[in-house]
PDB file of N, CA and C in Angstrom:
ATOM      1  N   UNK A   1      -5.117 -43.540   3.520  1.00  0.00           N
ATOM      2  CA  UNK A   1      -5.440 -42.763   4.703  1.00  0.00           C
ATOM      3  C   UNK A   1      -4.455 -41.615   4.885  1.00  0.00           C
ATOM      4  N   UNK A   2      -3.026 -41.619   4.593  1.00  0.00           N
ATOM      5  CA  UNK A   2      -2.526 -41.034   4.972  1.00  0.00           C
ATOM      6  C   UNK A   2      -2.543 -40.080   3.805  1.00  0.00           C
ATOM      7  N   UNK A   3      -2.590 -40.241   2.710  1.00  0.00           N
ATOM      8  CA  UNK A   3      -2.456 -39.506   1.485  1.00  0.00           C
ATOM      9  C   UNK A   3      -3.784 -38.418   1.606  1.00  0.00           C
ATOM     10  N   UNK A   4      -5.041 -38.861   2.285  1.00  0.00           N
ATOM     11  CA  UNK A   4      -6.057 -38.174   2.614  1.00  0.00           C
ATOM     12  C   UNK A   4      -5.681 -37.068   3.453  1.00  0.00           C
ATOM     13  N   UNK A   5      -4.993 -37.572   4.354  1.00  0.00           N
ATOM     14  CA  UNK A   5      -4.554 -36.541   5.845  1.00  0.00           C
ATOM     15  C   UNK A   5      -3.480 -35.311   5.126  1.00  0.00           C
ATOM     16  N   UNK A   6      -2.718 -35.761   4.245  1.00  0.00           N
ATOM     17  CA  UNK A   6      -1.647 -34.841   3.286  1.00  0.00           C
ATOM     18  C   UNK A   6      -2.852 -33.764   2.466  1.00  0.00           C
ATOM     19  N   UNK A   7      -3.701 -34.509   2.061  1.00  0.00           N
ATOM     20  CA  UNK A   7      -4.742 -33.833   0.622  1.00  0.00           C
ATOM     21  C   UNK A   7      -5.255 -32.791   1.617  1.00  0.00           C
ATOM     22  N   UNK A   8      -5.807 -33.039   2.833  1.00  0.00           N
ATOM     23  CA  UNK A   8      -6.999 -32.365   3.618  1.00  0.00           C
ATOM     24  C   UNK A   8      -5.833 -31.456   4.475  1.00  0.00           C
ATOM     25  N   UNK A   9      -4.752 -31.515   4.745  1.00  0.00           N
ATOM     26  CA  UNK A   9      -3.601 -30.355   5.205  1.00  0.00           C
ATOM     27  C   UNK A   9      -3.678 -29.307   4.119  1.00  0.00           C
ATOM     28  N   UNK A  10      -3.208 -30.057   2.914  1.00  0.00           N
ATOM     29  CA  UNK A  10      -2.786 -28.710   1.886  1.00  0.00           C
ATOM     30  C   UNK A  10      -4.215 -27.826   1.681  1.00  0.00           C
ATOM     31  N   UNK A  11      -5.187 -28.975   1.757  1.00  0.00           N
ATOM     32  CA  UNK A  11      -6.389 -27.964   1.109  1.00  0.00           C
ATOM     33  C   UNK A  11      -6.632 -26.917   2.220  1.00  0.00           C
ATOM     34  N   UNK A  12      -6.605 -27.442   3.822  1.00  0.00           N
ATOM     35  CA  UNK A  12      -6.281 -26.499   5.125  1.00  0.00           C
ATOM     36  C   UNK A  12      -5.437 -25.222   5.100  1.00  0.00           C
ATOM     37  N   UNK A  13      -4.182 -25.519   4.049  1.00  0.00           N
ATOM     38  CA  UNK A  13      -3.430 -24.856   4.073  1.00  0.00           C
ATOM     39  C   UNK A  13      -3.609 -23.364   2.948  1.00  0.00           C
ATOM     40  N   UNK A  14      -3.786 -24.027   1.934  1.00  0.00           N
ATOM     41  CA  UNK A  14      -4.089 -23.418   0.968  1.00  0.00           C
ATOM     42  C   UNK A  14      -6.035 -22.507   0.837  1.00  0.00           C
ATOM     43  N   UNK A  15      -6.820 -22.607   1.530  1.00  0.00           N
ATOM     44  CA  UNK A  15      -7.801 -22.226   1.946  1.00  0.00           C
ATOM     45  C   UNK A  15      -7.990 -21.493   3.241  1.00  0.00           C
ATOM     46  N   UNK A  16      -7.261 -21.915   4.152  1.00  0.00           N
ATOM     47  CA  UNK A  16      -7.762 -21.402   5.555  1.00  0.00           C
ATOM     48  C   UNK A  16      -6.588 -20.444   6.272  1.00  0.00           C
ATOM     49  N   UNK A  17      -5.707 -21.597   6.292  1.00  0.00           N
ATOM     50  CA  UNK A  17      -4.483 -21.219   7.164  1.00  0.00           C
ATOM     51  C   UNK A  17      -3.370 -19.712   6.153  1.00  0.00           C
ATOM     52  N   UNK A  18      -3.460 -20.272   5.122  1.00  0.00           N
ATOM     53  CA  UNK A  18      -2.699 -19.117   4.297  1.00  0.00           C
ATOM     54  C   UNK A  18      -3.182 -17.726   4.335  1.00  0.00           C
ATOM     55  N   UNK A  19      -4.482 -17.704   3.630  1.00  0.00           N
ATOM     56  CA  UNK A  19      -5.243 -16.691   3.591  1.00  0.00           C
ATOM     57  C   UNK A  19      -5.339 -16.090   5.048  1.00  0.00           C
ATOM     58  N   UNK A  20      -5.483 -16.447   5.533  1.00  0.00           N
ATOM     59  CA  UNK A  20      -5.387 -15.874   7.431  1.00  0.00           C
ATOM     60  C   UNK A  20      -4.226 -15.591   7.586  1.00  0.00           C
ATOM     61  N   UNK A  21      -3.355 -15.839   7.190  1.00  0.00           N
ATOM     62  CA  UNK A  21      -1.974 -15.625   7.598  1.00  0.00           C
ATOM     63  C   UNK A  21      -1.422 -14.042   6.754  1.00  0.00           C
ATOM     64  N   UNK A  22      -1.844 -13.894   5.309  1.00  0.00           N
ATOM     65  CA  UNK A  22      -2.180 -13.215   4.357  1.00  0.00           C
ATOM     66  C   UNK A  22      -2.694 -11.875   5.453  1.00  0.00           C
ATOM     67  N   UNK A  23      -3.630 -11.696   5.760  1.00  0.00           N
ATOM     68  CA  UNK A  23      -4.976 -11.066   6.121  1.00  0.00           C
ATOM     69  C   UNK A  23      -4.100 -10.237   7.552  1.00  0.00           C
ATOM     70  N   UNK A  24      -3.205 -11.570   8.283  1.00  0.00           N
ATOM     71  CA  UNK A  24      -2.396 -10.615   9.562  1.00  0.00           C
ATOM     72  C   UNK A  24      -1.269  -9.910   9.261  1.00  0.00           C
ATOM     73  N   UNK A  25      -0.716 -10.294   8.249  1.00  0.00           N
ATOM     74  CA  UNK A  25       0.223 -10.048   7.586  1.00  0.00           C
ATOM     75  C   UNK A  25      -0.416  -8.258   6.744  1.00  0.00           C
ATOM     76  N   UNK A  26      -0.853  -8.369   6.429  1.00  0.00           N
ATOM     77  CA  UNK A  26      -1.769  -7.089   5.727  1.00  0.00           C
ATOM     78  C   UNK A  26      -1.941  -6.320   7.119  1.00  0.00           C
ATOM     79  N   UNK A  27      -3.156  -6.661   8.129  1.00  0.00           N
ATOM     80  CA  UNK A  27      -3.485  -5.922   8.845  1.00  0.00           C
ATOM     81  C   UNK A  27      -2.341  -5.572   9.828  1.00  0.00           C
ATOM     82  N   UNK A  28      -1.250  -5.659  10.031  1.00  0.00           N
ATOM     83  CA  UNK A  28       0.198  -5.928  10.523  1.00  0.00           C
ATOM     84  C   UNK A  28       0.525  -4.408  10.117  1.00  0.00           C
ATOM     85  N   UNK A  29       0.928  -4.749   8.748  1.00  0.00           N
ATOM     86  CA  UNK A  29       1.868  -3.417   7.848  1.00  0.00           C
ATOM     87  C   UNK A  29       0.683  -2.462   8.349  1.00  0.00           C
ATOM     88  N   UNK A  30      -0.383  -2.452   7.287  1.00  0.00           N
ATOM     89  CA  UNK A  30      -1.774  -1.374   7.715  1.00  0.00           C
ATOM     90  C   UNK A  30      -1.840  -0.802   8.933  1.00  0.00           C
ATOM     91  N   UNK A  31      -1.088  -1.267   9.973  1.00  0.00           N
ATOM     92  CA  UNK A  31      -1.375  -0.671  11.628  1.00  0.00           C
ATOM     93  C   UNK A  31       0.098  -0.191  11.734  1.00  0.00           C
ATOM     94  N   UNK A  32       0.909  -0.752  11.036  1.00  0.00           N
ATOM     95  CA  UNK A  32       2.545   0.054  11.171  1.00  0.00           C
ATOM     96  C   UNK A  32       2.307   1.688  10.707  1.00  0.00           C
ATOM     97  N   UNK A  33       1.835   1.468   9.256  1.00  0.00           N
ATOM     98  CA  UNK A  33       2.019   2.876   8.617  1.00  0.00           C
ATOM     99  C   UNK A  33       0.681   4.053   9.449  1.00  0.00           C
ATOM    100  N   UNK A  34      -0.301   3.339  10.344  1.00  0.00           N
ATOM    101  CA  UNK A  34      -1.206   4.537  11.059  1.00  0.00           C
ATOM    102  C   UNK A  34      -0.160   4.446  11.887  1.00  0.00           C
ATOM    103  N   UNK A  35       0.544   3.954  12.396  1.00  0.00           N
ATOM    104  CA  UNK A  35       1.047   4.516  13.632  1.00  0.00           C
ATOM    105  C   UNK A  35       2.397   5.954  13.471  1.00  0.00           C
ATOM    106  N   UNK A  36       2.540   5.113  12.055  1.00  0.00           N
ATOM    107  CA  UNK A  36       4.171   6.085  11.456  1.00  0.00           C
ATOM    108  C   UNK A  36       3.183   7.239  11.377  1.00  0.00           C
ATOM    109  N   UNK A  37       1.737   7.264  10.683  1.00  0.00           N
ATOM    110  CA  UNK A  37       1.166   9.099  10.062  1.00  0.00           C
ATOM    111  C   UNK A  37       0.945   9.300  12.023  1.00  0.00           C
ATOM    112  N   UNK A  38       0.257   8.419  12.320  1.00  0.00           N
ATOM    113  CA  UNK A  38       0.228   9.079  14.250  1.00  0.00           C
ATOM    114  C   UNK A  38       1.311   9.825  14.428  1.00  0.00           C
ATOM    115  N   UNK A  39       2.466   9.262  14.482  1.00  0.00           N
ATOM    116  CA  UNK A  39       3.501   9.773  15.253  1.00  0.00           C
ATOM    117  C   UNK A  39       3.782  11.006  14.219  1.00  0.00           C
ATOM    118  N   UNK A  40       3.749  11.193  13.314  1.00  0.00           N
ATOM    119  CA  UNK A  40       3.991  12.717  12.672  1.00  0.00           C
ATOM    120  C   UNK A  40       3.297  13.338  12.607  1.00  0.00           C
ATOM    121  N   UNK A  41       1.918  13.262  12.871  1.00  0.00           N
ATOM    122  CA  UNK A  41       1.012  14.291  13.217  1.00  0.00           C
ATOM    123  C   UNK A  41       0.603  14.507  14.550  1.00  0.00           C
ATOM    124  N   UNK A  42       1.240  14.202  15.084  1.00  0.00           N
ATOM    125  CA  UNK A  42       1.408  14.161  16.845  1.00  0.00           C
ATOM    126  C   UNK A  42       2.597  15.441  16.511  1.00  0.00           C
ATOM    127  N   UNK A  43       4.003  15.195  15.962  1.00  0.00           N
ATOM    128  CA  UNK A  43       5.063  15.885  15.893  1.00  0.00           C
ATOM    129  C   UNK A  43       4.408  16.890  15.433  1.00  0.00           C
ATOM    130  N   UNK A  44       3.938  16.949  14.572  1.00  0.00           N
ATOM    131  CA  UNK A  44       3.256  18.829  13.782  1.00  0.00           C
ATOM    132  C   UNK A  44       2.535  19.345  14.335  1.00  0.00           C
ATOM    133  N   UNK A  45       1.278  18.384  15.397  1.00  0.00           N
ATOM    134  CA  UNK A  45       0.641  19.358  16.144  1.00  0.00           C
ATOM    135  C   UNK A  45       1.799  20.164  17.678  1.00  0.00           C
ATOM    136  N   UNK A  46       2.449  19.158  17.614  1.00  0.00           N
ATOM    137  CA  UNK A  46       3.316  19.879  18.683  1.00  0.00           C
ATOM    138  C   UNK A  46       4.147  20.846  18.684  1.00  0.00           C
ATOM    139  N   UNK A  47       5.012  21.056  17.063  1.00  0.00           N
ATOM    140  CA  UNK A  47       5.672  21.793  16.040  1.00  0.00           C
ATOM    141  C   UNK A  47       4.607  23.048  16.312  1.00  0.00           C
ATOM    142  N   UNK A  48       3.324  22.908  15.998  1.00  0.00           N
ATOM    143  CA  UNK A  48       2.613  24.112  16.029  1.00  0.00           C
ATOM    144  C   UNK A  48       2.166  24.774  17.231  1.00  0.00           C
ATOM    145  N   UNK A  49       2.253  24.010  18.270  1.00  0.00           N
ATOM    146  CA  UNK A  49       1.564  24.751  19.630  1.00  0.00           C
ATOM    147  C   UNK A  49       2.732  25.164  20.136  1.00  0.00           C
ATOM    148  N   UNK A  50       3.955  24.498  19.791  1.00  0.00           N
ATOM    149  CA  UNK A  50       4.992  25.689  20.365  1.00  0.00           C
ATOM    150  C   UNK A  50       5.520  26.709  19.536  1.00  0.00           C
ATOM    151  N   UNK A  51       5.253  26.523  17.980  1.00  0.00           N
ATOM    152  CA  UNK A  51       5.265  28.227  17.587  1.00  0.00           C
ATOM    153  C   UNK A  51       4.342  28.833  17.961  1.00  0.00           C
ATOM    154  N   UNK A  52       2.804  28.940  18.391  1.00  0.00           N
ATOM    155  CA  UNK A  52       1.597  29.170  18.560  1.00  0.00           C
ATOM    156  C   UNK A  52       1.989  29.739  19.851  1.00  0.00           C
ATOM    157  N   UNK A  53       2.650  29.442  20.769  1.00  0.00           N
ATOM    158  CA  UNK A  53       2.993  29.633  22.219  1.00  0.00           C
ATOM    159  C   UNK A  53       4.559  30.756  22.170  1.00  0.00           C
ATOM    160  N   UNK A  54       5.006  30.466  21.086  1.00  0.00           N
ATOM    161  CA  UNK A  54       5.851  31.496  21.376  1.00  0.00           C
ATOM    162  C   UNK A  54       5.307  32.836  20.317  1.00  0.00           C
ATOM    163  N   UNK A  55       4.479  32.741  19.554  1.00  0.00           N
ATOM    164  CA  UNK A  55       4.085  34.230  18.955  1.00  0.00           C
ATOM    165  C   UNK A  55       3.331  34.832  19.976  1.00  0.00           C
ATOM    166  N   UNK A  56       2.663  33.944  20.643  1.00  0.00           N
ATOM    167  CA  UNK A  56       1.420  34.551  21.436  1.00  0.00           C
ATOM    168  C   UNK A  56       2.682  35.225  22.437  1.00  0.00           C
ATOM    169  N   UNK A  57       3.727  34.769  23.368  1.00  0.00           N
ATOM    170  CA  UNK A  57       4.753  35.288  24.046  1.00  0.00           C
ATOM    171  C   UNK A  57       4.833  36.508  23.201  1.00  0.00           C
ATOM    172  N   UNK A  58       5.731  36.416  22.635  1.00  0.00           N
ATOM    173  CA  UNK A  58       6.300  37.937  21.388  1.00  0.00           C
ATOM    174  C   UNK A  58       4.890  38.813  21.603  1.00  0.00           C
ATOM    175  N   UNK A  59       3.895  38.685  21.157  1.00  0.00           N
ATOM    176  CA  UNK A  59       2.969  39.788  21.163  1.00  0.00           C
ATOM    177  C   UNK A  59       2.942  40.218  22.394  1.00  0.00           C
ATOM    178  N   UNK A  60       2.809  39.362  23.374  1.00  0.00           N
ATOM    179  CA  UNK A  60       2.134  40.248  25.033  1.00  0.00           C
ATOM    180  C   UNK A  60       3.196  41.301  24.997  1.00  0.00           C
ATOM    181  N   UNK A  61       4.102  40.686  24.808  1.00  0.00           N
ATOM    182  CA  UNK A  61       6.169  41.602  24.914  1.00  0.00           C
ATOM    183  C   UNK A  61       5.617  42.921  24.490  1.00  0.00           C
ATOM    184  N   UNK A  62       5.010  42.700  23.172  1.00  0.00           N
ATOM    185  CA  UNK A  62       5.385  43.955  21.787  1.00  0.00           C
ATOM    186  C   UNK A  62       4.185  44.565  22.734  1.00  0.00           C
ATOM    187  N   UNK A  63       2.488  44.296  22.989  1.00  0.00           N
ATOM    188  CA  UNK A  63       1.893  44.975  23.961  1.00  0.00           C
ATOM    189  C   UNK A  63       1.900  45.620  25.280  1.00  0.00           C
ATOM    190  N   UNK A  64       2.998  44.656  25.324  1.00  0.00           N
ATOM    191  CA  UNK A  64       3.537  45.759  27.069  1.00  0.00           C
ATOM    192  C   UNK A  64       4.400  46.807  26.955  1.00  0.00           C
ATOM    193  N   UNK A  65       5.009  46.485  25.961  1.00  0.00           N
ATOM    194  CA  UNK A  65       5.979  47.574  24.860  1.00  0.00           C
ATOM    195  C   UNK A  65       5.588  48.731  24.508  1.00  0.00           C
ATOM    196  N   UNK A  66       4.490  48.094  23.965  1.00  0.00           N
ATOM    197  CA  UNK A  66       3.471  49.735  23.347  1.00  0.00           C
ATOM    198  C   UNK A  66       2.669  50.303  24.288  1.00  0.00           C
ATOM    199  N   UNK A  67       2.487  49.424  25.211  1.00  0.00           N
ATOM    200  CA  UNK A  67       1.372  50.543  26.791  1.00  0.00           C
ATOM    201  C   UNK A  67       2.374  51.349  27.466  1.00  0.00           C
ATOM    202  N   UNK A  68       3.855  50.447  27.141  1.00  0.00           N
ATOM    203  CA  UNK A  68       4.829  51.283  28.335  1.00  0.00           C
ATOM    204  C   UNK A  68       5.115  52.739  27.625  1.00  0.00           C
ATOM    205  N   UNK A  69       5.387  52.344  26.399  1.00  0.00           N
ATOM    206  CA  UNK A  69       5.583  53.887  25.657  1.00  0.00           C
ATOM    207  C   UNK A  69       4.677  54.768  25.688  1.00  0.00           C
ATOM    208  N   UNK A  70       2.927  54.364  25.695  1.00  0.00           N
ATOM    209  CA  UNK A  70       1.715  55.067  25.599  1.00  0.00           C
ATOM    210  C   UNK A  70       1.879  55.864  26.801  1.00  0.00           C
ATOM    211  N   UNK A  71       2.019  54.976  28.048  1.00  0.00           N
ATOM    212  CA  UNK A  71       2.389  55.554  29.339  1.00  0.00           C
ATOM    213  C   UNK A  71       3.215  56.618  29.836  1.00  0.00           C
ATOM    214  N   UNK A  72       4.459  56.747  29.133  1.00  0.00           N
ATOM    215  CA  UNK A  72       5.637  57.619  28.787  1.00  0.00           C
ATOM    216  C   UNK A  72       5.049  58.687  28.060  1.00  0.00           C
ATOM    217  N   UNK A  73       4.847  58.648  27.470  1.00  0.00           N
ATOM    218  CA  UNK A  73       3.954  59.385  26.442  1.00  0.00           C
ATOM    219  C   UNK A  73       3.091  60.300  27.142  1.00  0.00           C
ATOM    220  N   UNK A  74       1.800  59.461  27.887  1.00  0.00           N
ATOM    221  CA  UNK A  74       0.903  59.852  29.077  1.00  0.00           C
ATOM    222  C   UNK A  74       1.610  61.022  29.819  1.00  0.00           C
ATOM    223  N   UNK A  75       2.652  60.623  30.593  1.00  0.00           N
ATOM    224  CA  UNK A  75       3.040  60.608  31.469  1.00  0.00           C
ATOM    225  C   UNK A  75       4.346  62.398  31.478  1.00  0.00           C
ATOM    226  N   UNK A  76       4.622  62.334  30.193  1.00  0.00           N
ATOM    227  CA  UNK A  76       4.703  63.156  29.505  1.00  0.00           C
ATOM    228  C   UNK A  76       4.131  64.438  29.699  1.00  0.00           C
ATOM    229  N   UNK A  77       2.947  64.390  28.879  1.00  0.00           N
ATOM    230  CA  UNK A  77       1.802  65.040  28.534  1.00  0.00           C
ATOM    231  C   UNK A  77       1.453  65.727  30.008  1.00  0.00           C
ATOM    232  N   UNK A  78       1.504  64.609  30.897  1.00  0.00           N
ATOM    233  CA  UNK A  78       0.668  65.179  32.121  1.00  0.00           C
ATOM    234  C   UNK A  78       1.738  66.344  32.422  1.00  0.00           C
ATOM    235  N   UNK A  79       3.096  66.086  32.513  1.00  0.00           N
ATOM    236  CA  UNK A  79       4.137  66.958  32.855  1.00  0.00           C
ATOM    237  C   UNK A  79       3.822  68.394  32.883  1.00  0.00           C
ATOM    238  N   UNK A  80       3.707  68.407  31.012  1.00  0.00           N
ATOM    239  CA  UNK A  80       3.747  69.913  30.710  1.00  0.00           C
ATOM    240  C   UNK A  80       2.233  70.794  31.250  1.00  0.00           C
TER     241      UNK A  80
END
């Protein structure tokens, strides 16, 4: 009886319980490394919206730059 209860553990063990254990163990790591590419493509999209946010800055600059001179310019012109 008891040698049965030992036979019908290991075969539990070796069939059911392992392989499941296997399987969380897998799906475990597998959900570590999406989270590691998440978190760095979280970082690059953010990397990019704040260069994206500061060129777009720089241009309005360089456009208010060039209306103020156009203006001068204008402004100029009207003089003579």
């Amino acid at each position: 009886m008891v040698v049965e209860m030992y036979e019908m553990a290991d075969l539990l063990m070796q069939w059911l319980i392992l392989p499941m254990a296997l399987l969380g163990w897998h799906l475990f790591n597998k959900g570590a490394r999406h989270e590691t590419k998440i978190a760095v493509l979280a970082a690059q999209m953010e990397a990019s919206k704040l260069s994206y946010d500061r060129e777009m800055k720089e241009m309005k600059e360089t456009i208010k730059a060039i209306f103020g001179k156009l203006d001068s310019i204008e402004y100029s012109l009207r003089d003579k």
